[in-house]
Protein backbone atom coordinates (compact mmCIF):
# COMPACT_ATOMS: atom_id res chain seq x y z
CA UNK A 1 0.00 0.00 0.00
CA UNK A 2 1.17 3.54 -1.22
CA UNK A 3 2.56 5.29 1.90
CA UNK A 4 1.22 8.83 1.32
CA UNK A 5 -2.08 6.91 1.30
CA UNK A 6 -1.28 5.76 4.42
CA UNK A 7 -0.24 9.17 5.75
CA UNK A 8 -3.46 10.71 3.90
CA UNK A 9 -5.32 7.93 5.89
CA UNK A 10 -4.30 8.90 9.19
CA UNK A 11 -4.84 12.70 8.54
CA UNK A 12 -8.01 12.29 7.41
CA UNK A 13 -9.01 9.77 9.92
CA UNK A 14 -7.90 11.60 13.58
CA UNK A 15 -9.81 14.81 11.62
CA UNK A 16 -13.12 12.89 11.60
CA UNK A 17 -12.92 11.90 14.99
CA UNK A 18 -13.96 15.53 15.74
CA UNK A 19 -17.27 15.56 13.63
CA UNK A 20 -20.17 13.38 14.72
CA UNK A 21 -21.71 13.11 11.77
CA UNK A 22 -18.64 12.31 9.56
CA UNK A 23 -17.43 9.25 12.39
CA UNK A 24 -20.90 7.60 12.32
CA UNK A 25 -20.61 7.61 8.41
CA UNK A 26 -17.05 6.11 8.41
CA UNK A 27 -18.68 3.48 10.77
CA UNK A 28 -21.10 2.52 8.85
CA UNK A 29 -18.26 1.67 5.86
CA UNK A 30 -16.76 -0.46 8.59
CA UNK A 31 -19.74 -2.09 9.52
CA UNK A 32 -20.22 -2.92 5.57
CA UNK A 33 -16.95 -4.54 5.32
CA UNK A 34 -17.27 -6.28 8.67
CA UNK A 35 -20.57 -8.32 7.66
CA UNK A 36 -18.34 -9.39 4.15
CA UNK A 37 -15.94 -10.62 6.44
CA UNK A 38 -18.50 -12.43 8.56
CA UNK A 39 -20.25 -13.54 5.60
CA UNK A 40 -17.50 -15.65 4.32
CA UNK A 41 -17.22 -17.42 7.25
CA UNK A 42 -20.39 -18.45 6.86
CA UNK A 43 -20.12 -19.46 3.37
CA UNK A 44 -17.34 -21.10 2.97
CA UNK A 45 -18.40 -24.02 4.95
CA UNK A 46 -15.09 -24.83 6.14
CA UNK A 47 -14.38 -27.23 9.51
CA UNK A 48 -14.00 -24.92 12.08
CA UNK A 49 -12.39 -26.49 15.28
CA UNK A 50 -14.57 -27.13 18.72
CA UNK A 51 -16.02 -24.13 19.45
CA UNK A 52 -15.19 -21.65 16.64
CA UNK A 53 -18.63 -21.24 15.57
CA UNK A 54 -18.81 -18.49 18.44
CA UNK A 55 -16.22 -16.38 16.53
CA UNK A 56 -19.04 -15.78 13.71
CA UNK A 57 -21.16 -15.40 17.04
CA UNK A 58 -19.44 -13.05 18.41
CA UNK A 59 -18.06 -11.20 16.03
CA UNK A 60 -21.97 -10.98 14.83
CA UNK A 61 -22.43 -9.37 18.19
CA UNK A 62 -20.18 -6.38 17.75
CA UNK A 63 -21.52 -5.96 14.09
CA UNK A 64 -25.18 -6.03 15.63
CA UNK A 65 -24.21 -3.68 18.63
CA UNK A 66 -22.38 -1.16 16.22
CA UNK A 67 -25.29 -0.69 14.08
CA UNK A 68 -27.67 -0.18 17.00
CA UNK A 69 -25.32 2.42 17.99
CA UNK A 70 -25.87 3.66 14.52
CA UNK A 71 -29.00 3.82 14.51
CA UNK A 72 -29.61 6.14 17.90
CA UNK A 73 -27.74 8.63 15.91
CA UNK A 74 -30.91 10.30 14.75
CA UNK A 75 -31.56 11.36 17.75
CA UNK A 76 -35.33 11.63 19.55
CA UNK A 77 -37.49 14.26 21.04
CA UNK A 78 -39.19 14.15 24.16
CA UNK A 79 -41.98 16.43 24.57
CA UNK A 80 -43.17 16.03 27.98
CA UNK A 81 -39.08 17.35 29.01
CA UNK A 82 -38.74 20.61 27.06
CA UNK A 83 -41.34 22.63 25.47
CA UNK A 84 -39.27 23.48 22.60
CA UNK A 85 -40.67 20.79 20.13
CA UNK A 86 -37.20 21.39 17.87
CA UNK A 87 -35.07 20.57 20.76
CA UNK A 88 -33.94 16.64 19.72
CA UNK A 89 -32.07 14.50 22.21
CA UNK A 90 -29.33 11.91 21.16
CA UNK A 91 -28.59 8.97 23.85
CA UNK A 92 -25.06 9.23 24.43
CA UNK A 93 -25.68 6.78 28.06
CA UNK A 94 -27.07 4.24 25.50
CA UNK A 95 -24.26 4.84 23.40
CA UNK A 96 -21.92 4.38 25.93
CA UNK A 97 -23.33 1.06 27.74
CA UNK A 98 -23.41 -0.47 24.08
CA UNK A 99 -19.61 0.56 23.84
CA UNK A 100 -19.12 -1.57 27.09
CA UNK A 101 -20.64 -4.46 25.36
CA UNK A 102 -18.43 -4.07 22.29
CA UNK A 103 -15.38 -4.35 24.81
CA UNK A 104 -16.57 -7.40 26.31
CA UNK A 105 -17.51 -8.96 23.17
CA UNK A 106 -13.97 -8.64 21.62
CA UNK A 107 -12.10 -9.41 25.44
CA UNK A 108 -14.44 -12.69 24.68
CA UNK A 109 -13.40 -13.46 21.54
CA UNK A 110 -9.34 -12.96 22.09
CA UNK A 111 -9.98 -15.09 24.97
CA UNK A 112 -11.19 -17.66 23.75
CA UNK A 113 -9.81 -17.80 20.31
CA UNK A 114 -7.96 -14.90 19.50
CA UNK A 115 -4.51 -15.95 21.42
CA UNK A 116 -1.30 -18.20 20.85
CA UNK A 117 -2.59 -20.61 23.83
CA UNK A 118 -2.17 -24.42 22.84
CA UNK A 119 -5.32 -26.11 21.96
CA UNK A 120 -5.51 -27.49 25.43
CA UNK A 121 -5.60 -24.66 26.98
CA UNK A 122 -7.91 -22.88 24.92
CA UNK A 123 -10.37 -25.85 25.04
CA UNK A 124 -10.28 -25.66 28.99
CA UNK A 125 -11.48 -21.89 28.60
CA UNK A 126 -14.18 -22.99 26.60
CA UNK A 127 -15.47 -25.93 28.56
CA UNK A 128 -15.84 -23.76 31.46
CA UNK A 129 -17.31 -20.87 29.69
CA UNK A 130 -19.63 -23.26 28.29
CA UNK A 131 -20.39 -24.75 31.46
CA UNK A 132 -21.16 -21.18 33.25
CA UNK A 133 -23.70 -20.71 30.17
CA UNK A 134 -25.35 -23.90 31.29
CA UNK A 135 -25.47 -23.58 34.89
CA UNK A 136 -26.86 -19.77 34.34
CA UNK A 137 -29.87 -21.18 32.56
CA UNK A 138 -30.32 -24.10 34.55
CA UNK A 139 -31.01 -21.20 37.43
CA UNK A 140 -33.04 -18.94 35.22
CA UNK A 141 -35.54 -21.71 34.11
CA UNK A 142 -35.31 -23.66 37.26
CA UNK A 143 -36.19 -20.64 39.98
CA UNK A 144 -39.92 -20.97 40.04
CA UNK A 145 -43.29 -21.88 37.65
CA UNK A 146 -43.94 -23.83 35.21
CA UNK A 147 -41.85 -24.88 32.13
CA UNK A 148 -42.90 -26.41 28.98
CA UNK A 149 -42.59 -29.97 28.32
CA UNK A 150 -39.27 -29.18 25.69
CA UNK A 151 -37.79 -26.59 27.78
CA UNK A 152 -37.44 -29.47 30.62
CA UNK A 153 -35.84 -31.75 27.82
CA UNK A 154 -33.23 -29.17 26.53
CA UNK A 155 -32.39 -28.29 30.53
CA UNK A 156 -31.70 -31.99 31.14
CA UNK A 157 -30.22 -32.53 28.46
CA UNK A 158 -27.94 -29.27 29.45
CA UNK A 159 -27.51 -30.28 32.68
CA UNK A 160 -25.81 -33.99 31.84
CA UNK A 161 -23.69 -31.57 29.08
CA UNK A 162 -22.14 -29.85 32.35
CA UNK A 163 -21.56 -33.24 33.78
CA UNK A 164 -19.81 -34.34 30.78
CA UNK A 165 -17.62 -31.39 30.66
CA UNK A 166 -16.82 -31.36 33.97
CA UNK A 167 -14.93 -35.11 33.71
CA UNK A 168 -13.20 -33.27 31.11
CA UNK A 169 -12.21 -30.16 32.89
CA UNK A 170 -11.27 -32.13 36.07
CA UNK A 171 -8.62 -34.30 33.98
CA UNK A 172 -6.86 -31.35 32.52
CA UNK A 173 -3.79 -29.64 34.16
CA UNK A 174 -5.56 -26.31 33.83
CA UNK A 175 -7.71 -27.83 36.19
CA UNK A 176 -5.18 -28.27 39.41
CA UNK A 177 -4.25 -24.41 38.94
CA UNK A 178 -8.01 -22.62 40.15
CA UNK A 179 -7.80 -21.42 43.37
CA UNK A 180 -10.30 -22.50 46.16
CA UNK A 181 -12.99 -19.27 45.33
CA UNK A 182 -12.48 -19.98 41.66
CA UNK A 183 -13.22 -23.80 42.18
CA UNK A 184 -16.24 -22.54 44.06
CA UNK A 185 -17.67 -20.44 41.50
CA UNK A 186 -17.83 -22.81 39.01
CA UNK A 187 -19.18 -25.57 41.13
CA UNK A 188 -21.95 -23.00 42.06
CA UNK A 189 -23.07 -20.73 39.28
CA UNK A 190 -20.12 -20.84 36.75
CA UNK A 191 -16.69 -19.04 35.91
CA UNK A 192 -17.04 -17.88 32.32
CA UNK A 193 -13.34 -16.28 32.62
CA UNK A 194 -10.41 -16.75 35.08
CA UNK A 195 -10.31 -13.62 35.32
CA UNK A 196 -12.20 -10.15 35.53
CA UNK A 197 -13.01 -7.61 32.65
CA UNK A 198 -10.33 -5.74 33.79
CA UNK A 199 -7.34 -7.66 34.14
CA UNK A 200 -8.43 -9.14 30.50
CA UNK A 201 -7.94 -5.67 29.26
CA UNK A 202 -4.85 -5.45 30.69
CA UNK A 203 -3.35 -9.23 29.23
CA UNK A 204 -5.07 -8.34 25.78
CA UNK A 205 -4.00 -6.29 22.46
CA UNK A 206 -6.11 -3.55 23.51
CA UNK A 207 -4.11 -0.56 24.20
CA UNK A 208 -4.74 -0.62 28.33
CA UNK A 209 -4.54 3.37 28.80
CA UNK A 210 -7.10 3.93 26.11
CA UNK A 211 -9.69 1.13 27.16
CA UNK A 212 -9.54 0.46 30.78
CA UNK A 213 -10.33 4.06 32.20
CA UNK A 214 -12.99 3.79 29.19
CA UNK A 215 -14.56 0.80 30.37
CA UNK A 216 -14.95 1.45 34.01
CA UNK A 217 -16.47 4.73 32.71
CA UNK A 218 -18.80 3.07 30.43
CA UNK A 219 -19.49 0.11 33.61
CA UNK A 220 -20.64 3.56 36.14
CA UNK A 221 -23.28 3.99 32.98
CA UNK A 222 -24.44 0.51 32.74
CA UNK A 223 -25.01 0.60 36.56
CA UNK A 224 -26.38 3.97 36.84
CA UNK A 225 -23.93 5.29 39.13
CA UNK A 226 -24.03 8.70 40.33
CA UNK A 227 -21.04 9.77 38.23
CA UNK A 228 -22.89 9.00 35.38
CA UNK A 229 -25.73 10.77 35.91
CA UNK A 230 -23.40 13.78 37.33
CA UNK A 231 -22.70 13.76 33.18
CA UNK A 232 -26.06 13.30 32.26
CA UNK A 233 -27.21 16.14 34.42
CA UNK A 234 -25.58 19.03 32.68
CA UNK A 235 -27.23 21.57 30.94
CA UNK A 236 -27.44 20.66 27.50
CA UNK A 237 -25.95 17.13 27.94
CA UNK A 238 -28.09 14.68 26.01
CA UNK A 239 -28.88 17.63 23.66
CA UNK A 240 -28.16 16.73 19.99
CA UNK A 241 -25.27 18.59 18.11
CA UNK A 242 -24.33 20.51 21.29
CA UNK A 243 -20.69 20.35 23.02
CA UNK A 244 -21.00 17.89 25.92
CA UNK A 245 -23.35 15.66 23.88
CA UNK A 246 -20.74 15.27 20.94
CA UNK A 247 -17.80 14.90 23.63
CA UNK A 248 -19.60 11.89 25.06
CA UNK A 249 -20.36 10.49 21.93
CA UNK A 250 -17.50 10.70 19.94
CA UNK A 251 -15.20 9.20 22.58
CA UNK A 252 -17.48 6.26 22.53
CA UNK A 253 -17.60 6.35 18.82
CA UNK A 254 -13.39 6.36 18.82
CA UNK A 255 -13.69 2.57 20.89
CA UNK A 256 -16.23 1.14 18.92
CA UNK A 257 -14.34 2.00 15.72
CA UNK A 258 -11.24 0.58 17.13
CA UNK A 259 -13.05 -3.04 18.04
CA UNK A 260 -14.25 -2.96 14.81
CA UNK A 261 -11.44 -2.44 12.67
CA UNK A 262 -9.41 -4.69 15.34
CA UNK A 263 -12.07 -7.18 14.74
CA UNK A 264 -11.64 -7.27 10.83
CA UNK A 265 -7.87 -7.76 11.38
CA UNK A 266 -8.42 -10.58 13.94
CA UNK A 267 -10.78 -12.38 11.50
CA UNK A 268 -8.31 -12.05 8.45
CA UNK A 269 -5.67 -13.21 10.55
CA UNK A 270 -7.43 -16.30 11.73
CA UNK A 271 -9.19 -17.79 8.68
CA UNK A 272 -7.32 -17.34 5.04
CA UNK A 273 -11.14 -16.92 3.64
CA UNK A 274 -11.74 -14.09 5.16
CA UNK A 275 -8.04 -12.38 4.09
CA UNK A 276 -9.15 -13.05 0.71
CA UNK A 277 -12.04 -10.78 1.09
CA UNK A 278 -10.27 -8.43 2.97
CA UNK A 279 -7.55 -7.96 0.38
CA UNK A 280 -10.70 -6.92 -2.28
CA UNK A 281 -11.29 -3.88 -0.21
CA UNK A 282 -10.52 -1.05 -1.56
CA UNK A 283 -7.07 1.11 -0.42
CA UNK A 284 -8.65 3.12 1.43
CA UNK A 285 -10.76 1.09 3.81
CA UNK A 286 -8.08 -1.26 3.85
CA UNK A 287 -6.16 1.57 5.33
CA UNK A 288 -8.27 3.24 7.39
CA UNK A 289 -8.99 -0.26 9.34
CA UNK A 290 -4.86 -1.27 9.48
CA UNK A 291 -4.61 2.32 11.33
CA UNK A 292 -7.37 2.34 13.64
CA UNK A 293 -6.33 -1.85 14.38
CA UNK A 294 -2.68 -0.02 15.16
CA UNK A 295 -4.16 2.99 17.02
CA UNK A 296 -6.05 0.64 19.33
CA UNK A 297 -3.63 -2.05 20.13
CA UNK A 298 0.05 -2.09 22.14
């Protein structure tokens, strides 16, 4: 790739970061060559080892989430706030707690499959991630009332899945190395990851300065904390097209463009299909995701 189109790239991309509109219109071009990506995967009906069918999942996910974040960008008005009928409001605390879910969505996918762990090692991730899915629904449907007759099938048949994977589990050496709480927790309700959100954001590609402050920002807004709503209380705040509101916005907007393109580059890296189709993109969004991967990674 020419280098002054790289340089022209990287101009032009840290100068859309300031304008709303122009950053939700750049994602949209990533979220167009994200679904060819996930598209191949789909068709080219290759063997994909245990498991890997939740990289198309998840990767799905972020696609899905990003264009839900898309589509709040026209904004709403709320009559019974302001009497100014013109005055439209755009979600930026929506915005944000979708961000979050981008994060965790990608932390999920490196993981579980986006790492240089053996295969053993990577299996026993997903075997107990699997089996903290199971559990969780064996509580939800289990709790009270009555279930239909196939709903009691699946969870049965769910429920001697955990067994199975927990002879499996137990026999590995990954096994010997949880702690007592961690042991616990999966005996009880599941341990979908050794470790929390935020010690995976440290240990991943992620660029830790830019996404951990980010994230436990984006958590107090998922919770409804009262820092969030200290933000959400300013004059003019959820306002469309003033200050604050494009602030908030675009610094969500910045992560969720960096998953994205991180994402694509993850993808091409793991299945030679999906290079393929990324090398048929043109120079420039081939460029634009290489920098923002770059940008967003140590």
């Amino acid at each position: 790739m020419d280098i002054n189109l790289k340089t022209f790239t990287a101009l032009k991309e840290l100068h859309l970061i300031n304008s709303v509109p122009a950053t939700f219109e750049s994602l949209e071009l990533l979220a167009k060559a994200s679904t060819e990506i996930i598209q191949s995967i789909y068709d080219s009906k290759t063997n994909l080892g245990e498991g890997e069918v939740f990289i198309e999942t998840l990767s799905i996910k972020i696609l899905v989430t990003t264009k839900s974040i898309i589509q709040l960008r026209k904004g709403t008005k709320v009559s019974a706030i302001t009497k100014d009928s013109n005055l439209e409001l755009l979600d930026f605390s929506s915005i944000n707690i979708l961000t979050r879910s981008i994060i965790e969505a990608f932390l999920t996918l490196e993981y579980l499959f986006f790492n240089d762990l053996s295969i053993d090692e990577r299996k026993f991730r997903f075997y107990i991630w699997k089996i903290s899915g199971y559990k969780a629904r064996q509580g939800y449907f289990n709790e009270r009332g009555l279930l239909k007759k196939s709903v009691n099938e699946k969870l049965q048949t769910e429920l001697e899945e955990i067994k199975r994977l927990k002879t499996i589990i137990e026999k590995s050496p990954y096994y010997k190395s949880l702690n007592k709480q961690n042991l616990w927790k999966l005996d009880t309700f599941g341990l979908p990851r050794l470790v929390s959100w935020n010690k995976l954001i440290e240990q991943s590609i992620l660029k830790t300065s830019m996404f951990e402050l980010s994230y436990k920002l984006y958590s107090n807004y998922a919770h409804s904390e009262f820092i969030s709503l200290i933000q959400m209380n300013e004059p003019n705040a959820l306002t469309k097209g003033s200050e604050d509101n494009n602030i908030a916005i675009l610094n969500s907007l910045r992560i969720v463009k960096m998953i994205n393109c991180i994402t694509i580059v993850g993808l091409k890296n793991k299945f030679d299909f999906a290079s393929r189709v990324f090398d048929k993109y043109d120079d420039e969004i081939k460029s634009t995701i290489l920098f923002w991967n770059k940008f967003g990674t140590d």
